[in-house]
PDB file of N, CA and C in Angstrom:
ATOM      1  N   UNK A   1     -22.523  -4.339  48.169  1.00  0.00           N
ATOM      2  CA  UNK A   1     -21.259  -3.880  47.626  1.00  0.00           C
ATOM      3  C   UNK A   1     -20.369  -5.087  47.375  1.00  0.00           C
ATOM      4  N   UNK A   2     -19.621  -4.419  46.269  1.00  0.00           N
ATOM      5  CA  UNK A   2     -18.758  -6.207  45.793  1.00  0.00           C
ATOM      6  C   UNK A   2     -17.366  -5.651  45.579  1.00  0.00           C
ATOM      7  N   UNK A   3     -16.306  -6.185  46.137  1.00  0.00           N
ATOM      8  CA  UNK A   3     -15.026  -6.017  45.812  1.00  0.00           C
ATOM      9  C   UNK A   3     -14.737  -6.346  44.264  1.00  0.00           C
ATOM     10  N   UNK A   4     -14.655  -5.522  43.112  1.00  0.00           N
ATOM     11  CA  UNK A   4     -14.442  -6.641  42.266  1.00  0.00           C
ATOM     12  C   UNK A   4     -12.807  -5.918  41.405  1.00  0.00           C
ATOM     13  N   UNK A   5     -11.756  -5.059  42.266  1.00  0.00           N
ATOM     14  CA  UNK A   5     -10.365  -5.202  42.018  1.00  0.00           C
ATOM     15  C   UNK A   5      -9.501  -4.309  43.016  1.00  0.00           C
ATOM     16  N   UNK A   6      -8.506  -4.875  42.588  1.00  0.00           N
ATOM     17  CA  UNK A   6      -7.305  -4.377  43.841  1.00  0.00           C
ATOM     18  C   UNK A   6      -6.555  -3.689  43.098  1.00  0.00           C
ATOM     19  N   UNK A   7      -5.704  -3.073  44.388  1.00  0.00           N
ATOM     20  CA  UNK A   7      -4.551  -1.674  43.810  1.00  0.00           C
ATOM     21  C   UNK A   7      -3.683  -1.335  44.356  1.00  0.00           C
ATOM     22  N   UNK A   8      -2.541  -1.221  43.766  1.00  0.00           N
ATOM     23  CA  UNK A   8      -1.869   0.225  44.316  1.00  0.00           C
ATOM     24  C   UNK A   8      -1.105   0.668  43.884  1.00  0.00           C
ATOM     25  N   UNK A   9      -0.672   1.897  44.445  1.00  0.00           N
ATOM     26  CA  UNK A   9      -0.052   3.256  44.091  1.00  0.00           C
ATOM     27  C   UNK A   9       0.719   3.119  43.839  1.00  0.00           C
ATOM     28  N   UNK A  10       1.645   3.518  42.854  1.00  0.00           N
ATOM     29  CA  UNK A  10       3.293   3.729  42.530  1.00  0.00           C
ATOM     30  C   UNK A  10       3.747   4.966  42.928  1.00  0.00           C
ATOM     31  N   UNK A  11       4.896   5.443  42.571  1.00  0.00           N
ATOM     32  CA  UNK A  11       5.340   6.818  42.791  1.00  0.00           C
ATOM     33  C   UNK A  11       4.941   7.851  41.863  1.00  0.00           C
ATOM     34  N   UNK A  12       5.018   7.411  40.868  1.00  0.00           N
ATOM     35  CA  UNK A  12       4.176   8.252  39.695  1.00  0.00           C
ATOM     36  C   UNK A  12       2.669   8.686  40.074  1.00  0.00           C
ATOM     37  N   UNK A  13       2.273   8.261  40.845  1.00  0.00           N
ATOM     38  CA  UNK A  13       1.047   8.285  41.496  1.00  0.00           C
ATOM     39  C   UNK A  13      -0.371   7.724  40.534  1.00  0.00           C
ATOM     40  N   UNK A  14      -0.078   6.824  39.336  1.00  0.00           N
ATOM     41  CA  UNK A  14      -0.644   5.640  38.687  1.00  0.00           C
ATOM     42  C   UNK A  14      -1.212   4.485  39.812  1.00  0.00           C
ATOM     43  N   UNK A  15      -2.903   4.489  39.544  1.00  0.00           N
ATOM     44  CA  UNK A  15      -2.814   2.879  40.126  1.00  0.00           C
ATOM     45  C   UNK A  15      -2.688   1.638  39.198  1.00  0.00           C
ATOM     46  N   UNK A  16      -1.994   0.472  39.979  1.00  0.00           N
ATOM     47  CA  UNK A  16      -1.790  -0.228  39.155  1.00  0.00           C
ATOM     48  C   UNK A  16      -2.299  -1.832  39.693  1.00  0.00           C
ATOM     49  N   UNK A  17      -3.333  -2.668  38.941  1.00  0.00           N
ATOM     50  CA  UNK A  17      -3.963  -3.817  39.593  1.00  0.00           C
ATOM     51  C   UNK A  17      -4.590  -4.641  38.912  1.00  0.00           C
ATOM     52  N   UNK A  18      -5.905  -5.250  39.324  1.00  0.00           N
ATOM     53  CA  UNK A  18      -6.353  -6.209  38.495  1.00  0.00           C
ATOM     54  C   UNK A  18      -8.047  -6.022  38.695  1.00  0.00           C
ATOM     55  N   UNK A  19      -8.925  -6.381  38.261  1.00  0.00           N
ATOM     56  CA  UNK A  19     -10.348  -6.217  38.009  1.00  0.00           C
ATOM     57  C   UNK A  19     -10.754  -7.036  37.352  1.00  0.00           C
ATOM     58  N   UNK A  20     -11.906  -8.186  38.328  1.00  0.00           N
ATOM     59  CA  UNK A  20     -12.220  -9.280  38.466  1.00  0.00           C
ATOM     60  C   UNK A  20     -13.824  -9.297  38.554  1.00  0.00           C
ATOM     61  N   UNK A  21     -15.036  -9.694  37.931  1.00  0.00           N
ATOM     62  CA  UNK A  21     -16.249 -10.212  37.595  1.00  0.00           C
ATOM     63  C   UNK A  21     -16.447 -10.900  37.116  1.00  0.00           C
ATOM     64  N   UNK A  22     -17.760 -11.767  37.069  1.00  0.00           N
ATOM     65  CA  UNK A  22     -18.124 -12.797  36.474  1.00  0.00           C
ATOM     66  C   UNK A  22     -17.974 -12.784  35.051  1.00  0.00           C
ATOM     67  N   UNK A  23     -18.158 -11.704  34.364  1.00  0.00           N
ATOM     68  CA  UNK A  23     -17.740 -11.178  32.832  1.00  0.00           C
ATOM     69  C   UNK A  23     -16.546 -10.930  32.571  1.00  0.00           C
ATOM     70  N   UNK A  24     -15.597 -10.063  33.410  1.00  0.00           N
ATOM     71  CA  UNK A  24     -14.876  -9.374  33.165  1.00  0.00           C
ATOM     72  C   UNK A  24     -13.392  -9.755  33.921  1.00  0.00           C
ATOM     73  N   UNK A  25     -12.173 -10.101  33.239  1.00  0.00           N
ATOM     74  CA  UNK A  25     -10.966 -10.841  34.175  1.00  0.00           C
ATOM     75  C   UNK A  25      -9.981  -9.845  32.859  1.00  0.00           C
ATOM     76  N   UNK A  26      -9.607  -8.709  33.866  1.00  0.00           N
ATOM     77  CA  UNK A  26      -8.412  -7.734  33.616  1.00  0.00           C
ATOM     78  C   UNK A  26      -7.267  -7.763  34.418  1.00  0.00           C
ATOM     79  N   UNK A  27      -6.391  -8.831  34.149  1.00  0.00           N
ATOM     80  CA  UNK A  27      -5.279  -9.303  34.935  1.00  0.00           C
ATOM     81  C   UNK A  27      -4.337  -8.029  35.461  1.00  0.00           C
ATOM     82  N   UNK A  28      -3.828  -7.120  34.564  1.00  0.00           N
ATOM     83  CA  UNK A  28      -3.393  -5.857  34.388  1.00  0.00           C
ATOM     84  C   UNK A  28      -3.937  -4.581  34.286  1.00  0.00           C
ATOM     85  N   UNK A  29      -4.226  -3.773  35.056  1.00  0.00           N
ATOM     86  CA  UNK A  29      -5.288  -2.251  34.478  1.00  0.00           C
ATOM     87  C   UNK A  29      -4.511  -1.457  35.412  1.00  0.00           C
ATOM     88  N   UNK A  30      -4.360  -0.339  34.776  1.00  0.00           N
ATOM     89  CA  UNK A  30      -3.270   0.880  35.522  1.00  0.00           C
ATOM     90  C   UNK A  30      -4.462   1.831  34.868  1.00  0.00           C
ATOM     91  N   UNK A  31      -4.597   2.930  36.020  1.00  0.00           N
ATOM     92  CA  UNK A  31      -5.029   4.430  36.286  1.00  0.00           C
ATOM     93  C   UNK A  31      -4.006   5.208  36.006  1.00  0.00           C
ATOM     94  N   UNK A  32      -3.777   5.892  34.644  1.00  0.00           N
ATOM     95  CA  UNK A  32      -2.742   6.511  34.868  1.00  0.00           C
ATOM     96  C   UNK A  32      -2.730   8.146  34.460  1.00  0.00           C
ATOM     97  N   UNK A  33      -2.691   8.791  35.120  1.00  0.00           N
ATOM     98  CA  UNK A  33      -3.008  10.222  35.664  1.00  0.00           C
ATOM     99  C   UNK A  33      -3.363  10.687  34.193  1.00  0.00           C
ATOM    100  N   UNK A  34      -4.699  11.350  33.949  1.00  0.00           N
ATOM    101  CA  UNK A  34      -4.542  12.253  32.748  1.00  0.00           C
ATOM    102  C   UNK A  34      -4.341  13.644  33.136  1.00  0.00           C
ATOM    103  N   UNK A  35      -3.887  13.939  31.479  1.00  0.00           N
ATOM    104  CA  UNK A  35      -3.734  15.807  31.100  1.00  0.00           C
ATOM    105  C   UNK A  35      -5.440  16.303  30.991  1.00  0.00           C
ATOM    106  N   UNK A  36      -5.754  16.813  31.987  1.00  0.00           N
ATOM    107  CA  UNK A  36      -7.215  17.609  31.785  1.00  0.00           C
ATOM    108  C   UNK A  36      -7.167  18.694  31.079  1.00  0.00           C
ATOM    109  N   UNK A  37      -7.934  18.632  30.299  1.00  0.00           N
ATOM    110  CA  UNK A  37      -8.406  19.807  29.313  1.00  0.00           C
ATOM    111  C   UNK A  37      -9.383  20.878  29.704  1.00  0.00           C
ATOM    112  N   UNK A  38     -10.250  19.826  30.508  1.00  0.00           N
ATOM    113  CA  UNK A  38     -11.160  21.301  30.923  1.00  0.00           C
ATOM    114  C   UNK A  38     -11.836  20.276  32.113  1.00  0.00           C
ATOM    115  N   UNK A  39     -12.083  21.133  33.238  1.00  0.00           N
ATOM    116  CA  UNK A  39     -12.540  20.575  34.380  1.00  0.00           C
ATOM    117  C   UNK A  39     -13.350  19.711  34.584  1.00  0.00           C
ATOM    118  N   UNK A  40     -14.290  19.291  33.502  1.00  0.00           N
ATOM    119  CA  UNK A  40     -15.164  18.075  33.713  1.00  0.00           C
ATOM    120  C   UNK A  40     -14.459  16.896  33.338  1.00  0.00           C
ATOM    121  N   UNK A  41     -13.236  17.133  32.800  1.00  0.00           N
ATOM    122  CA  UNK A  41     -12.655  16.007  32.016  1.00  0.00           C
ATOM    123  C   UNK A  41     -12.006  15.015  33.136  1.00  0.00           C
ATOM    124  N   UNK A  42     -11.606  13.713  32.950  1.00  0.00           N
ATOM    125  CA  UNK A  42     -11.149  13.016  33.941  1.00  0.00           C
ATOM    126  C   UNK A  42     -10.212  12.576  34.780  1.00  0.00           C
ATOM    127  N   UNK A  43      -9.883  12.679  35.853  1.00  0.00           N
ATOM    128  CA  UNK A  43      -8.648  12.788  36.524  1.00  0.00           C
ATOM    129  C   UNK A  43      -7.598  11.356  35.350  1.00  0.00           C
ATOM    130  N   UNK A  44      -7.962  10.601  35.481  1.00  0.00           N
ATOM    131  CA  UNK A  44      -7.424   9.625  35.587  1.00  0.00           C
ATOM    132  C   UNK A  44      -7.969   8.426  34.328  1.00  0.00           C
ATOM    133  N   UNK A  45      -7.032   7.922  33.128  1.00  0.00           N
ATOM    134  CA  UNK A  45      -7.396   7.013  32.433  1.00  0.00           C
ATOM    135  C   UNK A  45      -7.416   5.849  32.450  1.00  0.00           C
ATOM    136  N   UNK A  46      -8.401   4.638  32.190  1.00  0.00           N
ATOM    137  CA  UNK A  46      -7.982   3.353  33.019  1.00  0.00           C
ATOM    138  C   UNK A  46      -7.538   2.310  31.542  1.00  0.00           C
ATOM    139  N   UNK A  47      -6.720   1.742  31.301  1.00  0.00           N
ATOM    140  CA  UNK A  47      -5.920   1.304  30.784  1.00  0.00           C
ATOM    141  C   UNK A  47      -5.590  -0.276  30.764  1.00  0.00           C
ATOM    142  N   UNK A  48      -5.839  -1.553  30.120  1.00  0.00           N
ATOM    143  CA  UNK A  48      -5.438  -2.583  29.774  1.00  0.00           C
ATOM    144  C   UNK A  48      -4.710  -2.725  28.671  1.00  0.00           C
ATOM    145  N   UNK A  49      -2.937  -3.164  29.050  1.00  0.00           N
ATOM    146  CA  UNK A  49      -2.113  -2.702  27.730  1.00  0.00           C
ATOM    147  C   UNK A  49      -2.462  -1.220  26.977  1.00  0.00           C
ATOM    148  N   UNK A  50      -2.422  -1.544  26.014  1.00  0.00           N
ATOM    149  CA  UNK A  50      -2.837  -0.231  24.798  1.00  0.00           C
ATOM    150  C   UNK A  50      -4.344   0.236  24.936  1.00  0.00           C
ATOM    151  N   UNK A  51      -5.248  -0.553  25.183  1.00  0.00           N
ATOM    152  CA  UNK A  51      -6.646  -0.017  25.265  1.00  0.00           C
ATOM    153  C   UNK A  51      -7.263   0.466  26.898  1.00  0.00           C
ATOM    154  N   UNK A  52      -7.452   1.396  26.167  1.00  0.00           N
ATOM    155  CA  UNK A  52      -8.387   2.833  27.014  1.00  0.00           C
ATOM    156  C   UNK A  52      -9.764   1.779  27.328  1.00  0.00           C
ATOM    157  N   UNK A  53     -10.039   1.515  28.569  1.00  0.00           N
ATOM    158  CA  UNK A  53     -11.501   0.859  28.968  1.00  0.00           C
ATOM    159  C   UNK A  53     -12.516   1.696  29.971  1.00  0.00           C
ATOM    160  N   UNK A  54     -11.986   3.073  30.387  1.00  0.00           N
ATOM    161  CA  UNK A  54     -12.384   3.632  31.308  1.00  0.00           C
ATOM    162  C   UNK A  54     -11.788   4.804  31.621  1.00  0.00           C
ATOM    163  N   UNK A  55     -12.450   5.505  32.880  1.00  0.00           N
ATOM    164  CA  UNK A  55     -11.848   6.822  33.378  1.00  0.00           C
ATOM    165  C   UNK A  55     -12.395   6.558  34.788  1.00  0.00           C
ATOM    166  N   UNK A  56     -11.372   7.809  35.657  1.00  0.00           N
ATOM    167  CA  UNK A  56     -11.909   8.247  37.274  1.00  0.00           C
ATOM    168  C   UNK A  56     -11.802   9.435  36.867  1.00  0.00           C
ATOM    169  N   UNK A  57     -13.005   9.938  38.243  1.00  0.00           N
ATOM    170  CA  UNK A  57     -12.442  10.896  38.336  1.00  0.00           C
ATOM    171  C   UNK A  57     -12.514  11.588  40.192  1.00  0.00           C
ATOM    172  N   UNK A  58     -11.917  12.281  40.806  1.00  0.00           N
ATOM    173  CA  UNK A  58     -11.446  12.877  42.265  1.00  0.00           C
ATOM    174  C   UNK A  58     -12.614  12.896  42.829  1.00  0.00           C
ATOM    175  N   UNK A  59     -12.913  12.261  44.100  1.00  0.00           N
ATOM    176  CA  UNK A  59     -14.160  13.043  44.763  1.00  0.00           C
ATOM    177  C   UNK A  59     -13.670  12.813  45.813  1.00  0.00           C
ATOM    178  N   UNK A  60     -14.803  13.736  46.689  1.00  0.00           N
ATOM    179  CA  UNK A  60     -14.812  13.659  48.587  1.00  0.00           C
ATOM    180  C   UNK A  60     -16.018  12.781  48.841  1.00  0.00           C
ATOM    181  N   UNK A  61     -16.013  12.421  49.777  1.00  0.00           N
ATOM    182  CA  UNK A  61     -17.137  11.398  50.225  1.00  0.00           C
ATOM    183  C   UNK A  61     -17.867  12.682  51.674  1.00  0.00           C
ATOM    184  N   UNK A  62     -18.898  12.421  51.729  1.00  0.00           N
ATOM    185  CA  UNK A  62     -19.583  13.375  52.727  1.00  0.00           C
ATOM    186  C   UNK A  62     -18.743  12.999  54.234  1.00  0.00           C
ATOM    187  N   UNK A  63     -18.004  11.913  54.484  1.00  0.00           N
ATOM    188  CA  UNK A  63     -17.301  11.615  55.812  1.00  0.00           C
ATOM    189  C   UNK A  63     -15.972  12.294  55.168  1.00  0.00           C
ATOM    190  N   UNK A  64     -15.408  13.414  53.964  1.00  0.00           N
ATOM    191  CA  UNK A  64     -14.269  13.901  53.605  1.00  0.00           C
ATOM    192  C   UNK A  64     -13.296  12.924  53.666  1.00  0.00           C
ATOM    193  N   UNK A  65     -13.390  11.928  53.044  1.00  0.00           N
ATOM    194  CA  UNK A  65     -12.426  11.149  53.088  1.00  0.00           C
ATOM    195  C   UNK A  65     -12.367  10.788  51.238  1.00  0.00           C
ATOM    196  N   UNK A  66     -11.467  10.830  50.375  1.00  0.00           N
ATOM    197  CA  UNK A  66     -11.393  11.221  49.271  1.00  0.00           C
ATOM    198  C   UNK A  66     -11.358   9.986  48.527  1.00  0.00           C
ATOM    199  N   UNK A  67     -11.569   9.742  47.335  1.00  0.00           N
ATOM    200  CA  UNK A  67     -11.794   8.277  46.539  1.00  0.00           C
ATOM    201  C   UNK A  67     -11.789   8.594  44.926  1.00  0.00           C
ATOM    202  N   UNK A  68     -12.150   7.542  44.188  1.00  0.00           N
ATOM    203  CA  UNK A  68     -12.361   8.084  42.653  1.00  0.00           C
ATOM    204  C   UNK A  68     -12.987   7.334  42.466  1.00  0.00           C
ATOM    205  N   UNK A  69     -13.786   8.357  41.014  1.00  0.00           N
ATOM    206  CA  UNK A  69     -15.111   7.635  40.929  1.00  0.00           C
ATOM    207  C   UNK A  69     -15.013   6.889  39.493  1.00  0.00           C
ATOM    208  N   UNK A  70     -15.508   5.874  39.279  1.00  0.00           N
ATOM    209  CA  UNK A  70     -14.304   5.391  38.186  1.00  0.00           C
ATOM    210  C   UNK A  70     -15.534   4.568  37.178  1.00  0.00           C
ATOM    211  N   UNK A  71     -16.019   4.987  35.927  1.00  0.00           N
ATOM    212  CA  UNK A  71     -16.661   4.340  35.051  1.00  0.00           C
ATOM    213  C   UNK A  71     -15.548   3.733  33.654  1.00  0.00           C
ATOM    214  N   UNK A  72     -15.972   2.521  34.002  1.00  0.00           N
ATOM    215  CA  UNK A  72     -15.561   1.471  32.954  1.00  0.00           C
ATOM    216  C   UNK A  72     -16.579   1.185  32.095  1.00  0.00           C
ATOM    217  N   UNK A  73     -15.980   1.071  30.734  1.00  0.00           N
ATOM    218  CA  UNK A  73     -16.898   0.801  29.742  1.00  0.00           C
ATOM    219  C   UNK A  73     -16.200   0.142  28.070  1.00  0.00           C
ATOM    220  N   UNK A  74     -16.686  -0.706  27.270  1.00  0.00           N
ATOM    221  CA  UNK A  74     -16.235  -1.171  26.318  1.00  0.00           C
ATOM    222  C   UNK A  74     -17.293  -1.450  25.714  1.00  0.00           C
ATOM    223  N   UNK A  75     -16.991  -1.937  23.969  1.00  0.00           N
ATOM    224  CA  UNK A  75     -18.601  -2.384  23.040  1.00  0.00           C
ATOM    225  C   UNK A  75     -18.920  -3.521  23.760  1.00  0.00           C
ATOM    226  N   UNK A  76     -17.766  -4.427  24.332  1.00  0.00           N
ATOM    227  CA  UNK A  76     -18.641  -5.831  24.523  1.00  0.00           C
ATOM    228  C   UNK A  76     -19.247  -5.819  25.997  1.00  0.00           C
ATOM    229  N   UNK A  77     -19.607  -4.659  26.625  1.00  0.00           N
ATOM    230  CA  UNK A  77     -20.804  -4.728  28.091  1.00  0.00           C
ATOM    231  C   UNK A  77     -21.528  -4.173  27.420  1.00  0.00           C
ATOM    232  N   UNK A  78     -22.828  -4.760  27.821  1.00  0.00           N
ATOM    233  CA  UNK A  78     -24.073  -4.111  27.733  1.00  0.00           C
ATOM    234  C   UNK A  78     -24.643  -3.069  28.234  1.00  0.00           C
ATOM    235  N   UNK A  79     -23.561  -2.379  29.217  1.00  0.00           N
ATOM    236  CA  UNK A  79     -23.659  -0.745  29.900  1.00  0.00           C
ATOM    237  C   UNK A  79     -21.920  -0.817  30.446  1.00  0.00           C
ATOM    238  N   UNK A  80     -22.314   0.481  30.587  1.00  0.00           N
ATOM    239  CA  UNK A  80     -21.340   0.842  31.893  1.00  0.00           C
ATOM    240  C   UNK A  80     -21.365   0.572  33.102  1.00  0.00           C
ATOM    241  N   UNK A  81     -19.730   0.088  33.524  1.00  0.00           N
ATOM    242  CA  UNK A  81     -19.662  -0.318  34.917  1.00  0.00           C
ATOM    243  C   UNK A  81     -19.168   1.333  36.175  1.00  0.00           C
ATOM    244  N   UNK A  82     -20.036   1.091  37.464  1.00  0.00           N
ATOM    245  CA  UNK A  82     -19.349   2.370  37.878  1.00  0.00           C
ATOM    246  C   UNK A  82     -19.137   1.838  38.948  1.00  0.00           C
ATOM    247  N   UNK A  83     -17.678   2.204  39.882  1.00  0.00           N
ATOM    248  CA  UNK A  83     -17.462   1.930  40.752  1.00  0.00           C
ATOM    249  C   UNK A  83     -16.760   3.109  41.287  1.00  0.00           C
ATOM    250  N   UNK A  84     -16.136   2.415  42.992  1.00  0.00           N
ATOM    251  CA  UNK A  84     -15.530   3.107  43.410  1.00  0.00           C
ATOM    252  C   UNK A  84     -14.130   3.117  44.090  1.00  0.00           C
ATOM    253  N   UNK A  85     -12.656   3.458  43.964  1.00  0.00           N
ATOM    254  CA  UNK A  85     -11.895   3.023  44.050  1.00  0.00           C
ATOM    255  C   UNK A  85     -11.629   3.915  45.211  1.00  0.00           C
ATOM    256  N   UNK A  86     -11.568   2.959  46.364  1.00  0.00           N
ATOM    257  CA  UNK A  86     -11.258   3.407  47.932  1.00  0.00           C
ATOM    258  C   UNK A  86     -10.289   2.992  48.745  1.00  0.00           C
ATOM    259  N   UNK A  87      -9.391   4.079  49.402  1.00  0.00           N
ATOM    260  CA  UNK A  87      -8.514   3.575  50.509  1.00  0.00           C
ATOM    261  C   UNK A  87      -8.994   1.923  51.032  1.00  0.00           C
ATOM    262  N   UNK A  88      -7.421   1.151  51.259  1.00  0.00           N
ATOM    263  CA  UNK A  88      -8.344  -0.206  51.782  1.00  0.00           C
ATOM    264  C   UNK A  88      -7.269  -0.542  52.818  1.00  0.00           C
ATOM    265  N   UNK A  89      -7.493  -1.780  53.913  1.00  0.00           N
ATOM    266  CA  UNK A  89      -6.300  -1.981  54.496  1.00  0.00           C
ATOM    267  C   UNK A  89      -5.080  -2.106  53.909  1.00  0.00           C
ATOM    268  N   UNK A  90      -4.873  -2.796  52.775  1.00  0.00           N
ATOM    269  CA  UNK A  90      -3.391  -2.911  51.968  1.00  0.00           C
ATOM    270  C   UNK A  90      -3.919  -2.342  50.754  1.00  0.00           C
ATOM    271  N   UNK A  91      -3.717  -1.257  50.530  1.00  0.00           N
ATOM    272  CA  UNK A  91      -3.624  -0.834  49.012  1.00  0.00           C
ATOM    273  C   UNK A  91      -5.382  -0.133  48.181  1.00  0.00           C
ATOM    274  N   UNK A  92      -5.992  -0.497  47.653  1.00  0.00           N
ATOM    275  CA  UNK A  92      -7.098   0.127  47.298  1.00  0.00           C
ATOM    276  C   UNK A  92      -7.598  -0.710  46.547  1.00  0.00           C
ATOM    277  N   UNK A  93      -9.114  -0.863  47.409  1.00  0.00           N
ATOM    278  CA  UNK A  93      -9.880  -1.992  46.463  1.00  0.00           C
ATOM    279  C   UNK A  93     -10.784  -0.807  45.026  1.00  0.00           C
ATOM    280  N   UNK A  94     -11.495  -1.919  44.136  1.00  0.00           N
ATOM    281  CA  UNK A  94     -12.549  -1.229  43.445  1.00  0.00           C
ATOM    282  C   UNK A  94     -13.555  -1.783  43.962  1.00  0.00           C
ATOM    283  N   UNK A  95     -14.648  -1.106  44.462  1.00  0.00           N
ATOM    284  CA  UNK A  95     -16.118  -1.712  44.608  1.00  0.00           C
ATOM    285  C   UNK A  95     -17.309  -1.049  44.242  1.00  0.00           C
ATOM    286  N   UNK A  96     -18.112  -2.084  43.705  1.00  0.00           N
ATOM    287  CA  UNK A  96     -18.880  -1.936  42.937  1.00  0.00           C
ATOM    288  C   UNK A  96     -20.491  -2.075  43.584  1.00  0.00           C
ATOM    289  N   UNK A  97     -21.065  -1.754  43.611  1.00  0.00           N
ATOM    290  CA  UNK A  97     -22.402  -1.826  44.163  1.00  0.00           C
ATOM    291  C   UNK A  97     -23.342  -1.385  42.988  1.00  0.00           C
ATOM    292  N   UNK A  98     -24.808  -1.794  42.568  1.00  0.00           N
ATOM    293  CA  UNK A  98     -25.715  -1.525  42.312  1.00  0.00           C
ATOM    294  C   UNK A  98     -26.677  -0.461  42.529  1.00  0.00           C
ATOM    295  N   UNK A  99     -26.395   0.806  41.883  1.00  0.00           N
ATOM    296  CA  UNK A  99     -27.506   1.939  42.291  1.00  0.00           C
ATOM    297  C   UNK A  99     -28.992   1.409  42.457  1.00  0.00           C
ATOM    298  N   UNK A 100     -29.342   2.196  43.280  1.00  0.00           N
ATOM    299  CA  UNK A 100     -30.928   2.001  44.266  1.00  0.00           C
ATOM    300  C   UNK A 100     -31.636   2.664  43.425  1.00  0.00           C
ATOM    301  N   UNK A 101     -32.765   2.233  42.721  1.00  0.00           N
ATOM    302  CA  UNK A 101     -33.137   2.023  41.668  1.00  0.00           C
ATOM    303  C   UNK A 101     -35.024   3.286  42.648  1.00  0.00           C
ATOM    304  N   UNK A 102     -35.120   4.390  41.888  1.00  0.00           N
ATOM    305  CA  UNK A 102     -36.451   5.366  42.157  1.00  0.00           C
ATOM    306  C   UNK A 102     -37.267   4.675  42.512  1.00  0.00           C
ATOM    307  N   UNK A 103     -38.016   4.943  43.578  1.00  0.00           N
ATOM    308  CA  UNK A 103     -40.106   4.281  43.679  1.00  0.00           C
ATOM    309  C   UNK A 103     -40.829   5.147  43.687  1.00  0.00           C
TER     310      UNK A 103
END
């Protein structure tokens, strides 16, 4: 697992931070609550300035402790990034880990 951005909450209940990889240096990125249309749609839009780079969306973790699940994506990655944005000691990291790949 890799820390790769920090956060936190405003009153609006927007996160607001930065997101950091060897590719990728987003000095500014705010979560900022979307209007859902229909229940699969995503809590939350992730945002650099004017451009849309991503979404979360609400989950429970099997220890019920709650997080968002947050895929980033643009033309210039070669996939999608998925992480997870979790309670942290000061504020809320994003971390990213590598899915465990079938045998």
């Amino acid at each position: 697992m890799a820390t790769i951005g920090t956060f936190t909450k405003d009153d609006a209940g927007n996160y607001n931070g930065a997101i950091k990889t060897l590719t990728l240096n987003v000095k500014s990125a705010v979560l900022r609550k979307a209007e859902k249309t229909n229940d699969n749609g995503p809590d939350f839009r992730i945002f650099s300035g004017q451009t849309e780079f991503g979404a979360a969306w609400m989950k429970t973790s099997k220890e019920d402790r709650a997080y968002l699940s947050v895929k980033l994506d643009d033309p210039s990655f070669p996939a999608p990034i998925y992480a997870s944005l979790v309670d942290a000691d000061e504020g809320y990291s994003l971390i990213w880990s590598r899915p465990s790949s079938a045998n």
